[in-house]
Protein backbone atom coordinates (compact mmCIF):
# COMPACT_ATOMS: atom_id res chain seq x y z
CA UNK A 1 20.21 -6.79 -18.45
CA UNK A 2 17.42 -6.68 -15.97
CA UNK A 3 18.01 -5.80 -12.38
CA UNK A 4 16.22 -6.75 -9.49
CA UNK A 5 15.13 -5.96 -6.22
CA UNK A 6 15.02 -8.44 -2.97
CA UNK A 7 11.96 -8.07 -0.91
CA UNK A 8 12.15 -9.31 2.91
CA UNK A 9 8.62 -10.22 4.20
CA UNK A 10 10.05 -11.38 6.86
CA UNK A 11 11.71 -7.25 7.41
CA UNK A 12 9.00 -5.65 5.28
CA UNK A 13 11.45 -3.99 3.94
CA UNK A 14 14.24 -4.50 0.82
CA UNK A 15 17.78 -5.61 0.84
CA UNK A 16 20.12 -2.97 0.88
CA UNK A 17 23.20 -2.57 -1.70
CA UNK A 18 26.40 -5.63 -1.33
CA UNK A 19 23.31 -7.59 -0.11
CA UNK A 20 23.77 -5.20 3.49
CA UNK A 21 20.83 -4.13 5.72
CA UNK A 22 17.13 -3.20 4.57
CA UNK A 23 15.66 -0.14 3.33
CA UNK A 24 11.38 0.76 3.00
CA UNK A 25 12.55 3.20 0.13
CA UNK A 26 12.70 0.86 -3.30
CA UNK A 27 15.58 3.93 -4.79
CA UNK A 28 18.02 2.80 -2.11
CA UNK A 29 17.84 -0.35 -2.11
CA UNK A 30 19.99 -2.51 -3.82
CA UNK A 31 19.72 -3.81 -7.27
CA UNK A 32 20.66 -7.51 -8.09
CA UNK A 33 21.14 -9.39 -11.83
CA UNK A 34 18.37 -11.99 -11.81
CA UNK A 35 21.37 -15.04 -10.50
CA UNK A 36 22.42 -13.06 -7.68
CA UNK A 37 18.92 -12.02 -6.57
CA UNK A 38 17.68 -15.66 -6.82
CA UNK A 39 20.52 -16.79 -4.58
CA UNK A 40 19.21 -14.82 -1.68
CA UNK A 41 15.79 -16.42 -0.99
CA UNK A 42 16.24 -17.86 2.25
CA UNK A 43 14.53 -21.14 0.98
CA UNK A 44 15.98 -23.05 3.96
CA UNK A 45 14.73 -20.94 6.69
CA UNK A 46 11.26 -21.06 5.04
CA UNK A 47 8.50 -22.37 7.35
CA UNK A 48 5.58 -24.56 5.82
CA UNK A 49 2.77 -22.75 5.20
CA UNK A 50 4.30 -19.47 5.17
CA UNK A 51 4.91 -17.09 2.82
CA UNK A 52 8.56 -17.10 1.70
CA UNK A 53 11.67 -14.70 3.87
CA UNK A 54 12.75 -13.10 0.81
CA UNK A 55 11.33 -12.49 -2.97
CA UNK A 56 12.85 -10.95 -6.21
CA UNK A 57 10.66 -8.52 -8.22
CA UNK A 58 11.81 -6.12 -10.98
CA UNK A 59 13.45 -3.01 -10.32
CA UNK A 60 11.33 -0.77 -11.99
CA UNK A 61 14.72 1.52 -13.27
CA UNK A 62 15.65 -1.89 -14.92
CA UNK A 63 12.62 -1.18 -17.16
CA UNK A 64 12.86 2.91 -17.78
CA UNK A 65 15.77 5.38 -16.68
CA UNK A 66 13.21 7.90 -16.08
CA UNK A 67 10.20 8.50 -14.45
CA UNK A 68 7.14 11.65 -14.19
CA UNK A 69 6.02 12.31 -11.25
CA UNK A 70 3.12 10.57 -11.31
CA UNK A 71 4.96 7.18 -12.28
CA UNK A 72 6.87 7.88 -9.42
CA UNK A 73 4.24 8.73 -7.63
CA UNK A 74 2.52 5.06 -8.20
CA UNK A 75 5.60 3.01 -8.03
CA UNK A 76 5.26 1.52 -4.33
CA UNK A 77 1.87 0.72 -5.34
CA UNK A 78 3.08 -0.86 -8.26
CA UNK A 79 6.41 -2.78 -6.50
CA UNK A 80 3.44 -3.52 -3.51
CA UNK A 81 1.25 -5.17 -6.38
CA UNK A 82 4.42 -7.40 -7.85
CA UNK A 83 6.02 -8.04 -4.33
CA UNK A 84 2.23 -9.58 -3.90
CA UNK A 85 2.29 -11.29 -7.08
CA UNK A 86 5.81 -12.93 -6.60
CA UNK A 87 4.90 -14.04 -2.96
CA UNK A 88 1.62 -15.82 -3.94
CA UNK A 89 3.81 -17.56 -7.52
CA UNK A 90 6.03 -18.51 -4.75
CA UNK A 91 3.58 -20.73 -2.57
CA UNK A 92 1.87 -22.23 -5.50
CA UNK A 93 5.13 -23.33 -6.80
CA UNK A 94 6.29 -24.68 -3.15
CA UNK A 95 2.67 -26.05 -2.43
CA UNK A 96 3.35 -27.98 -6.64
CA UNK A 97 6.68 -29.08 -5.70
CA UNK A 98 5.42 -30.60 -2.37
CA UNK A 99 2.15 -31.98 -4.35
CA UNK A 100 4.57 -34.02 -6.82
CA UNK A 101 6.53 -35.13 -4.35
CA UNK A 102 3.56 -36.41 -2.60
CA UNK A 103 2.12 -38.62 -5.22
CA UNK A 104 6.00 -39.82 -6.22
CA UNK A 105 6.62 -41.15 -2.58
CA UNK A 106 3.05 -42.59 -2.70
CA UNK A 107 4.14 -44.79 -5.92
């Protein structure tokens, strides 16, 4: 089962464990099943035009249980790459949604 990890952009920083605080340091943060990690976006406090409070991206121990040095070494630049990549999925699919809805209220 995949686990995931809730980004804040609103904190820079990730939820912490029993959904409790934020941590900068991806190993203490905690880890969510893709459900529980969904429920957190704070969709309703998100402002137009905005990026979204809160994102989900992959833990990367979900994928491997161990790590060199280097991989560790290059994991917040990889987590910074996919925190990026959810964040901007996450505005095209708000900016779709609003687009539909647009053209259906226009009918």
């Amino acid at each position: 089962m995949s686990t995931y990890l809730v980004w804040s952009n609103e904190h820079r920083a990730y939820w912490g464990p029993n959904k409790s605080g934020y941590t900068t340091d991806w190993l203490n943060a905690g880890r969510y099943g893709a459900k529980d990690a969904a429920d957190c976006f704070g969709a309703r406090s998100w402002e137009p035009r905005k990026p979204p409070p809160e994102v989900m991206v992959l833990a990367p121990d979900s994928e491997q249980s161990s790590f060199t040095i280097a991989e560790l070494r290059a994991l917040p630049m990889v987590l910074e790459a996919r925190i990026v990549k959810a964040t901007k999925a996450a505005m095209a699919e708000r900016r779709r949604i609003a687009a539909k809805q647009r053209a259906e209220a226009s009918r």
